[in-house]
PDB file of N, CA and C in Angstrom:
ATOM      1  N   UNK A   1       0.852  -1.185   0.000  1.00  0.00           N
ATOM      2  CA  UNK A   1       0.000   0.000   0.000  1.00  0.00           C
ATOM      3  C   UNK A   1       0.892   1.240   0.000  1.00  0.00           C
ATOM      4  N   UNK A   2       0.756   1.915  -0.969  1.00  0.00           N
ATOM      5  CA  UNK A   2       1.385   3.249  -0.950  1.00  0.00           C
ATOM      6  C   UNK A   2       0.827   4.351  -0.214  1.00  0.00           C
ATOM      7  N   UNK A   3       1.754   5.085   0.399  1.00  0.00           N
ATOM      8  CA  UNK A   3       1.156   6.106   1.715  1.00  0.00           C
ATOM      9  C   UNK A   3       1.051   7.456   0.615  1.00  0.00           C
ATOM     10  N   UNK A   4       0.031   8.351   0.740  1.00  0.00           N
ATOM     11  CA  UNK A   4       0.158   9.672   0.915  1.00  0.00           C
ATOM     12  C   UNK A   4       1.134  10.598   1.893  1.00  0.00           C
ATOM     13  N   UNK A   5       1.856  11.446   1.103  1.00  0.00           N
ATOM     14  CA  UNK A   5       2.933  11.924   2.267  1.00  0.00           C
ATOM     15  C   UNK A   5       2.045  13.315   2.854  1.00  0.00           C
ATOM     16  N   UNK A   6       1.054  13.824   2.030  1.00  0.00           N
ATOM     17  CA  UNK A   6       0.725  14.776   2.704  1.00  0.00           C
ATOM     18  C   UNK A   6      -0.710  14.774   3.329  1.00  0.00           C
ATOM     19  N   UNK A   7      -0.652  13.346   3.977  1.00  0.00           N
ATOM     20  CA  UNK A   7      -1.961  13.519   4.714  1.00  0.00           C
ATOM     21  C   UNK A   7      -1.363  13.968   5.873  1.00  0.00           C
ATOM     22  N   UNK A   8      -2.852  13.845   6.758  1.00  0.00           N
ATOM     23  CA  UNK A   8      -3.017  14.565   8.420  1.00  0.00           C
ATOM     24  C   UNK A   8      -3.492  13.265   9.105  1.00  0.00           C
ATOM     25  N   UNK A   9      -2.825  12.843  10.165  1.00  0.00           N
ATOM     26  CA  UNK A   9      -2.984  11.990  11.136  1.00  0.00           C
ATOM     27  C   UNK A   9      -3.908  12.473  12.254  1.00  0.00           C
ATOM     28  N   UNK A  10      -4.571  12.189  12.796  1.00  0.00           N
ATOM     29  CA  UNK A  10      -5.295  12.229  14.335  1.00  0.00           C
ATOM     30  C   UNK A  10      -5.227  11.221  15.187  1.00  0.00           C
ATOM     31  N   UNK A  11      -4.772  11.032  16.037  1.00  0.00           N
ATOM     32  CA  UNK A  11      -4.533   9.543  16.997  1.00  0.00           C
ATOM     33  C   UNK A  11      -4.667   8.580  15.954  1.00  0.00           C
ATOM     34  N   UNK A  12      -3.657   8.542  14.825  1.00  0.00           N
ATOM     35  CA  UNK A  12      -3.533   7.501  13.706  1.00  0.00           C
ATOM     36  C   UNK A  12      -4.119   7.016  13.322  1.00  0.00           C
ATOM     37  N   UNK A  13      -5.122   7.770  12.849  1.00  0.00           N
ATOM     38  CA  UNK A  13      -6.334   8.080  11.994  1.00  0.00           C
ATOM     39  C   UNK A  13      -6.002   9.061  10.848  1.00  0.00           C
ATOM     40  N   UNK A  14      -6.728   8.626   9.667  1.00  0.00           N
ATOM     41  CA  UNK A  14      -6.294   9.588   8.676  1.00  0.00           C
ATOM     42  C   UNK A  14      -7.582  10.992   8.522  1.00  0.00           C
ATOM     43  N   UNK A  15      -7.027  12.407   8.652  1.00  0.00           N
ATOM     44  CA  UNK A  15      -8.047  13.179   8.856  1.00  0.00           C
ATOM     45  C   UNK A  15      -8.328  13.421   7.075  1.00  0.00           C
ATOM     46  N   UNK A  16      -9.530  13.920   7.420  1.00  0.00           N
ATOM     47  CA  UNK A  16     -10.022  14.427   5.973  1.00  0.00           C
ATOM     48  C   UNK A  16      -9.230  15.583   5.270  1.00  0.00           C
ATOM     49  N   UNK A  17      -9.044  15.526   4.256  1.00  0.00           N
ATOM     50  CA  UNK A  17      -8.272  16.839   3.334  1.00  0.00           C
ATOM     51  C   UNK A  17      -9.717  17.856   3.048  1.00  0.00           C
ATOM     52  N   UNK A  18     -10.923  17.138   2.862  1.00  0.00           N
ATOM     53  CA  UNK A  18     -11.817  17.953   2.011  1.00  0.00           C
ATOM     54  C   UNK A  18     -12.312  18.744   3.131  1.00  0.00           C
ATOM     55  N   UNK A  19     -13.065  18.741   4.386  1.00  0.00           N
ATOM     56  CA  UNK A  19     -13.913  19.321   5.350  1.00  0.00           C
ATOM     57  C   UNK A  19     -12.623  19.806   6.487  1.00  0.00           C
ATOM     58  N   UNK A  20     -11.601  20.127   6.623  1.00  0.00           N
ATOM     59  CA  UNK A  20     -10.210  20.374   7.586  1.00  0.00           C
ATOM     60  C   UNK A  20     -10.533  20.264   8.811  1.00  0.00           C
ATOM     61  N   UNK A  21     -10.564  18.672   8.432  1.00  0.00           N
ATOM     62  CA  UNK A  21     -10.204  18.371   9.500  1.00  0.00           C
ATOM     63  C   UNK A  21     -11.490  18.037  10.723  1.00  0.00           C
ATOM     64  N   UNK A  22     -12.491  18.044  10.438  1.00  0.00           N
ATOM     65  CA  UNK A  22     -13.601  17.999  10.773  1.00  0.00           C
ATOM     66  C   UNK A  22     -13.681  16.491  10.840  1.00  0.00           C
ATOM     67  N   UNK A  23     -13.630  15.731   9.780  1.00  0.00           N
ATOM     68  CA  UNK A  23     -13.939  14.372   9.649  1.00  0.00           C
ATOM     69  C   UNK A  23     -12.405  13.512   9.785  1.00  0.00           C
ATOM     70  N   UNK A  24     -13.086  12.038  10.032  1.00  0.00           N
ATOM     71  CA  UNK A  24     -11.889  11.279   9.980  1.00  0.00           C
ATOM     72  C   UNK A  24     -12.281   9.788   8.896  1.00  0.00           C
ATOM     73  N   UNK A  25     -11.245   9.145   8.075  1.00  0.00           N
ATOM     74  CA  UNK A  25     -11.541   8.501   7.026  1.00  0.00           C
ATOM     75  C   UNK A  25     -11.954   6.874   7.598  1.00  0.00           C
ATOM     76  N   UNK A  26     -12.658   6.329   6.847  1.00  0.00           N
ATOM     77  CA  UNK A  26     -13.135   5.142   7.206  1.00  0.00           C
ATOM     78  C   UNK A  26     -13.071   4.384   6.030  1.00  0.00           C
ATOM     79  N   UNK A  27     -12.611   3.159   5.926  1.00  0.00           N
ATOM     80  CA  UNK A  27     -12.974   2.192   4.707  1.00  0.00           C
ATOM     81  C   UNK A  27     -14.690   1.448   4.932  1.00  0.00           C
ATOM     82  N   UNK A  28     -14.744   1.516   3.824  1.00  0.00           N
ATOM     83  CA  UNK A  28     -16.389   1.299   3.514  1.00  0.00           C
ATOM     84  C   UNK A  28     -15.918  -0.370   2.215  1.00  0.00           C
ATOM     85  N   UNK A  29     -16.573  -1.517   2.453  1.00  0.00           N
ATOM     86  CA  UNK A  29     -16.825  -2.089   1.234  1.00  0.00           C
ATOM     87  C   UNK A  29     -18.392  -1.756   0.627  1.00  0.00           C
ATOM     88  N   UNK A  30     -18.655  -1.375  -0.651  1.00  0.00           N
ATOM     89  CA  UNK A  30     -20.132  -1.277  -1.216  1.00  0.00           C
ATOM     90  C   UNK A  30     -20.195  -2.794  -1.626  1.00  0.00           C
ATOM     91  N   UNK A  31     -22.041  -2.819  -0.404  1.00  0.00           N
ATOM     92  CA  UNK A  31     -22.481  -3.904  -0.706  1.00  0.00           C
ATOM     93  C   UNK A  31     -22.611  -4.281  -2.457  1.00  0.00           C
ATOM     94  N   UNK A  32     -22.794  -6.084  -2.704  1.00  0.00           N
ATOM     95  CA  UNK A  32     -23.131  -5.629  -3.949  1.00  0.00           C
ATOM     96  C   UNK A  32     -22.020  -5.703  -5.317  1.00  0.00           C
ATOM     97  N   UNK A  33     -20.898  -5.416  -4.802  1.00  0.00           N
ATOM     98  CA  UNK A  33     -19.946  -4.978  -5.508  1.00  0.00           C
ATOM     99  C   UNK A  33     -18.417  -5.880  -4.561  1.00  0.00           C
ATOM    100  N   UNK A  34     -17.439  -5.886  -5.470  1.00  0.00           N
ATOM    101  CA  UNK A  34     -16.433  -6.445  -4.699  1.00  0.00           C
ATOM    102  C   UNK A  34     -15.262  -5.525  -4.835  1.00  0.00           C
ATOM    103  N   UNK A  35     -15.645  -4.084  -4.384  1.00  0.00           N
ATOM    104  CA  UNK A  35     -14.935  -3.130  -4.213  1.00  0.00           C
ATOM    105  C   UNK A  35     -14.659  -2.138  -2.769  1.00  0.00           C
ATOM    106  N   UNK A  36     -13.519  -1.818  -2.338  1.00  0.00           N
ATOM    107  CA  UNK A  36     -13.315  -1.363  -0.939  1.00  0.00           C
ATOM    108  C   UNK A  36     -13.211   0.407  -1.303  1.00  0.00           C
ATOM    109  N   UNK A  37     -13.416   1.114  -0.451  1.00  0.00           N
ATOM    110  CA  UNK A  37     -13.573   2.850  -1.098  1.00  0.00           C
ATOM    111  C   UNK A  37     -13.011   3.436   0.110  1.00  0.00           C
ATOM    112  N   UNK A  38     -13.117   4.671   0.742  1.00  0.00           N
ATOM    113  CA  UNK A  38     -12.361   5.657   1.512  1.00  0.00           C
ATOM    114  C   UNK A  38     -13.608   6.521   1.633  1.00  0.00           C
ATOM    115  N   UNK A  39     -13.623   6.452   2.990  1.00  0.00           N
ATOM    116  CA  UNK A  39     -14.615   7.752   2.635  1.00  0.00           C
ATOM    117  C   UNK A  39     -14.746   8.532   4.385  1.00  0.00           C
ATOM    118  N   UNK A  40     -14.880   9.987   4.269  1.00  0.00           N
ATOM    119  CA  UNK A  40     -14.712  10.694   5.595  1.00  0.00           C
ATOM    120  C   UNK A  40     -16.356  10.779   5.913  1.00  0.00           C
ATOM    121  N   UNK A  41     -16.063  10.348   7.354  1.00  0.00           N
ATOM    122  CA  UNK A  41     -17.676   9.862   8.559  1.00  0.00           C
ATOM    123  C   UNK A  41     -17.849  11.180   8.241  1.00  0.00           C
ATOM    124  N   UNK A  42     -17.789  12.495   8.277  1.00  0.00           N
ATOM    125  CA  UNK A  42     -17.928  13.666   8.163  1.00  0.00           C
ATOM    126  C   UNK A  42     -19.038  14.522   7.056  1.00  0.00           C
ATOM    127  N   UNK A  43     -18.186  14.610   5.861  1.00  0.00           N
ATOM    128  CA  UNK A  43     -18.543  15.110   4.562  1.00  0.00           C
ATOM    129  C   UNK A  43     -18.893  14.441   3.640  1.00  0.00           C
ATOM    130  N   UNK A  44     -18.864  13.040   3.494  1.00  0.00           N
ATOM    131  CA  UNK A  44     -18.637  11.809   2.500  1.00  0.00           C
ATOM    132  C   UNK A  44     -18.312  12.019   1.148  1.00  0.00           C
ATOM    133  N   UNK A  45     -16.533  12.522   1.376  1.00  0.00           N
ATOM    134  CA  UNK A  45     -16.014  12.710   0.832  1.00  0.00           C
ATOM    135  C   UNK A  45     -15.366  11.074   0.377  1.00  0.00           C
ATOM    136  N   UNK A  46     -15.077  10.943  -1.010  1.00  0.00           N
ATOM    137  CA  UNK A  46     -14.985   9.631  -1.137  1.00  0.00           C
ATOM    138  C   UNK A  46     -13.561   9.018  -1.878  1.00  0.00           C
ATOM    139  N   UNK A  47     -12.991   8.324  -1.892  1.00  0.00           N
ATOM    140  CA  UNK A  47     -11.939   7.699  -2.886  1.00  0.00           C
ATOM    141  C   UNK A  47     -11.794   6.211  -2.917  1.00  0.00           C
ATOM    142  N   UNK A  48     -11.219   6.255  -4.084  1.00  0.00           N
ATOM    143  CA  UNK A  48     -11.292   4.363  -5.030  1.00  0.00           C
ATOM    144  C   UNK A  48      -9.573   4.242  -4.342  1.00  0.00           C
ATOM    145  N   UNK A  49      -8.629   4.240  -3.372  1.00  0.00           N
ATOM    146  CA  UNK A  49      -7.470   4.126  -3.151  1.00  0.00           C
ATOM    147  C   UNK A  49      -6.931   4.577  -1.998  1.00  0.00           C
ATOM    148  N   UNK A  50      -6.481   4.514  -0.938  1.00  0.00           N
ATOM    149  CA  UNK A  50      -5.860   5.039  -0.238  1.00  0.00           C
ATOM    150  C   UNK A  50      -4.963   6.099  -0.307  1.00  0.00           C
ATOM    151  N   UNK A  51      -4.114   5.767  -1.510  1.00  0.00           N
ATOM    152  CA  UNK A  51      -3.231   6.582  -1.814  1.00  0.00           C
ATOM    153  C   UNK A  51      -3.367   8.161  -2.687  1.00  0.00           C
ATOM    154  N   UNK A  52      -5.076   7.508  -2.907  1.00  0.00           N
ATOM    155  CA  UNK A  52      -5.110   9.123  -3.856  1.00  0.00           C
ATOM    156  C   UNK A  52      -5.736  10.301  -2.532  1.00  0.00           C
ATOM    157  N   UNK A  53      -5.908   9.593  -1.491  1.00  0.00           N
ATOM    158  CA  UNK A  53      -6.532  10.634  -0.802  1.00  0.00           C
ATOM    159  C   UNK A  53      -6.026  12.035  -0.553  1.00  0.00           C
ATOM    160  N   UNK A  54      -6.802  12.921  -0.951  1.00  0.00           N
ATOM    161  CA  UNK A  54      -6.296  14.831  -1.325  1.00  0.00           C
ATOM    162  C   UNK A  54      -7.167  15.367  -1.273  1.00  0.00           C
ATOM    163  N   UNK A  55      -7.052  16.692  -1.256  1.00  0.00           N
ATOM    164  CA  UNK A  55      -8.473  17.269  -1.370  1.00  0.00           C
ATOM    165  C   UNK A  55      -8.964  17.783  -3.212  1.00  0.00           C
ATOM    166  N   UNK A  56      -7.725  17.216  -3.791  1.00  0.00           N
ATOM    167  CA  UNK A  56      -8.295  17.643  -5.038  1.00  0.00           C
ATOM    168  C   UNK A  56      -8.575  15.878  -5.534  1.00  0.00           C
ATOM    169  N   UNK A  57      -8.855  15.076  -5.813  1.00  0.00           N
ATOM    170  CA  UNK A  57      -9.103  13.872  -6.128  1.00  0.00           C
ATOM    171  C   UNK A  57     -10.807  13.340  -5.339  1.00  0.00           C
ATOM    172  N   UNK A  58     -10.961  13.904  -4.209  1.00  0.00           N
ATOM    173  CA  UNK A  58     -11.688  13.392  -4.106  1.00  0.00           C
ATOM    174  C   UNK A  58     -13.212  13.410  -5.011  1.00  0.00           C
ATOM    175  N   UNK A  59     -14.503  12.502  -4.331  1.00  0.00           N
ATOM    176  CA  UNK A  59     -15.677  12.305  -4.881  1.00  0.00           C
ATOM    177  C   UNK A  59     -16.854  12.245  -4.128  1.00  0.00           C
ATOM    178  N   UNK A  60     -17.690  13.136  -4.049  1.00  0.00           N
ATOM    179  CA  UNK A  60     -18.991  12.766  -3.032  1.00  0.00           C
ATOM    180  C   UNK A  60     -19.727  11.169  -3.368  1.00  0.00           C
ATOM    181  N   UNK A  61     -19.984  10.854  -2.142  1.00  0.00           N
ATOM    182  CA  UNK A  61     -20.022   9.157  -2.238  1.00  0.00           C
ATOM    183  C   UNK A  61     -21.116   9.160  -3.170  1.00  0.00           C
ATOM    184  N   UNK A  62     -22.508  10.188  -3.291  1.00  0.00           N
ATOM    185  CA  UNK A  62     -23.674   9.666  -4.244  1.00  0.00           C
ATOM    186  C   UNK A  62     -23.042   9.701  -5.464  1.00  0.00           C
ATOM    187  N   UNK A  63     -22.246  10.572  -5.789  1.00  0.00           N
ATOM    188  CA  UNK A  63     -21.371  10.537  -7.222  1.00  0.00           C
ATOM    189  C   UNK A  63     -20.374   9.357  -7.537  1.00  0.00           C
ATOM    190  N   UNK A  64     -20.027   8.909  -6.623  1.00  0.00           N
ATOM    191  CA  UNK A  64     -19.109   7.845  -6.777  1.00  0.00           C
ATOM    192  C   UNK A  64     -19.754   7.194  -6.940  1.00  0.00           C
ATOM    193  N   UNK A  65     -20.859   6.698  -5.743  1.00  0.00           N
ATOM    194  CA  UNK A  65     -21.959   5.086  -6.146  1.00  0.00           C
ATOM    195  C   UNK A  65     -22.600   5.506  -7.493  1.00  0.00           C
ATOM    196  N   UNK A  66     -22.528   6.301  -7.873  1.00  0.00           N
ATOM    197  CA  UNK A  66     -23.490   6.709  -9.258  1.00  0.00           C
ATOM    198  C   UNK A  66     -22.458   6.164 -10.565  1.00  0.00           C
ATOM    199  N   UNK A  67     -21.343   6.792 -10.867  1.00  0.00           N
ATOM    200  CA  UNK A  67     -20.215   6.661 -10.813  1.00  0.00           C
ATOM    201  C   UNK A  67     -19.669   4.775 -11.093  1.00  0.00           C
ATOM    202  N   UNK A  68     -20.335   4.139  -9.920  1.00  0.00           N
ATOM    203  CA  UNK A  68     -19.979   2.444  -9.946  1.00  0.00           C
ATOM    204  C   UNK A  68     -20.675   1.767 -10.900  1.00  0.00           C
ATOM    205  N   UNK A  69     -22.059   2.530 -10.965  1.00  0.00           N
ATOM    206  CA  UNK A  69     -23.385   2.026 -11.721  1.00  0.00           C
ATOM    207  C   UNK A  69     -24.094   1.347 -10.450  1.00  0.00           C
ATOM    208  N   UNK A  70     -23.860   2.045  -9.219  1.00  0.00           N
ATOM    209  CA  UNK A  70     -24.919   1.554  -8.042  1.00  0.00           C
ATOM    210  C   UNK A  70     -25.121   2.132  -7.517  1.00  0.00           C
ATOM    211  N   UNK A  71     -26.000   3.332  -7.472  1.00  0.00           N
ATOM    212  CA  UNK A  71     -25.911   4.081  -6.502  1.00  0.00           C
ATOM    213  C   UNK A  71     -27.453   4.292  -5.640  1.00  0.00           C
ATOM    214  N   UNK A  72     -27.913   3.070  -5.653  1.00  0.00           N
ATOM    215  CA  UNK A  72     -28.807   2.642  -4.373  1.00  0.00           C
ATOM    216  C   UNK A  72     -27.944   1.475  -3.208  1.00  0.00           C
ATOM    217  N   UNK A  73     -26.857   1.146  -3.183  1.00  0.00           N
ATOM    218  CA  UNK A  73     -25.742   0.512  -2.820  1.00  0.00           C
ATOM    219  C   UNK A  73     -25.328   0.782  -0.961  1.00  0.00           C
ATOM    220  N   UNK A  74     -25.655  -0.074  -0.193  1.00  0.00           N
ATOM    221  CA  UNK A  74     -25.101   0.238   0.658  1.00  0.00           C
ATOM    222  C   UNK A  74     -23.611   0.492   0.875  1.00  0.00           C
ATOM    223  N   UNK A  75     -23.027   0.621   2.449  1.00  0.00           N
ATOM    224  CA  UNK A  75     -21.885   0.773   2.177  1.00  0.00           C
ATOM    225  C   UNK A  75     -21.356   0.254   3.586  1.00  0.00           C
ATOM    226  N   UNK A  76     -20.918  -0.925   3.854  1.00  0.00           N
ATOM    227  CA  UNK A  76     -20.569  -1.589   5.297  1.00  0.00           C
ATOM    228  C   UNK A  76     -19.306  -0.898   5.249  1.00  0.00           C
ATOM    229  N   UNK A  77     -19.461  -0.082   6.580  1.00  0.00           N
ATOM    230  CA  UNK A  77     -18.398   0.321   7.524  1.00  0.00           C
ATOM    231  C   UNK A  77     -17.305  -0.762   7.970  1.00  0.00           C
ATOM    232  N   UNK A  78     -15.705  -0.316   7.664  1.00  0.00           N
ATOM    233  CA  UNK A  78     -14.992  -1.554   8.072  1.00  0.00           C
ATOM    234  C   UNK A  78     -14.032  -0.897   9.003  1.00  0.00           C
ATOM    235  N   UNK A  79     -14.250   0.048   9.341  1.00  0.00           N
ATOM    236  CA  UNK A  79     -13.525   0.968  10.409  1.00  0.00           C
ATOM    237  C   UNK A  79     -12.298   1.696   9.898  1.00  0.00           C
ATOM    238  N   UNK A  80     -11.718   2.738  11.042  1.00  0.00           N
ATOM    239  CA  UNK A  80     -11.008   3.354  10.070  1.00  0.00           C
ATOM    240  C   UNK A  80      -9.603   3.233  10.050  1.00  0.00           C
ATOM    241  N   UNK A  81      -9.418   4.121   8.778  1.00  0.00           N
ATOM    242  CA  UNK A  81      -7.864   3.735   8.439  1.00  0.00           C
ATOM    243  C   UNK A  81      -6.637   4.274   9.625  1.00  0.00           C
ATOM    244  N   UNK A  82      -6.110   3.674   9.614  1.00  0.00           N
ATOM    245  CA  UNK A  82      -4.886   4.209  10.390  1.00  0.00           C
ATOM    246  C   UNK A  82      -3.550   3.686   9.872  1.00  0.00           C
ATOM    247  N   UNK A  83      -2.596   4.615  10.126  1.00  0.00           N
ATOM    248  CA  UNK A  83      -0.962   4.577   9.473  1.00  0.00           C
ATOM    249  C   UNK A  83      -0.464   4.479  10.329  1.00  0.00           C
TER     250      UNK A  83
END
């Protein structure tokens, strides 16, 4: 897994780039699908990678599930990331 060098940690937790800092990131798998995503408990701000997380890359999750071709799609919480 490749790290982002310019994220923000919180008790080794990765903080959000998009809402500063307000939110903290969580991996989500969308039901449905056999894909894992990024997304801040906060803003649901969203990403397909760990490594792209920025504040310019990201995706609002209805755009992303829209985006998958699912976007009636749940999204099981798998807790969050930490470095």
């Amino acid at each position: 897994m490749q790290k982002n060098n310019n994220i923000s940690l919180f008790e080794g937790k990765i903080v959000c780039p998009r809402c500063d800092g307000n939110g903290l990131i969580y991996k989500g798998k969308i039901t449905g699908l056999d894909t894992i995503i990024y997304i801040c408990d906060e803003c649901e701000a969203a990403w397909d990678e760990i490594s792209n997380i920025s504040v310019d890359t990201f995706s609002d999750l209805t755009l992303f599930l829209e985006k998958k071709g699912c976007p009636n799609e749940d999204v099981i919480d798998l807790g969050y990331v930490t470095l």
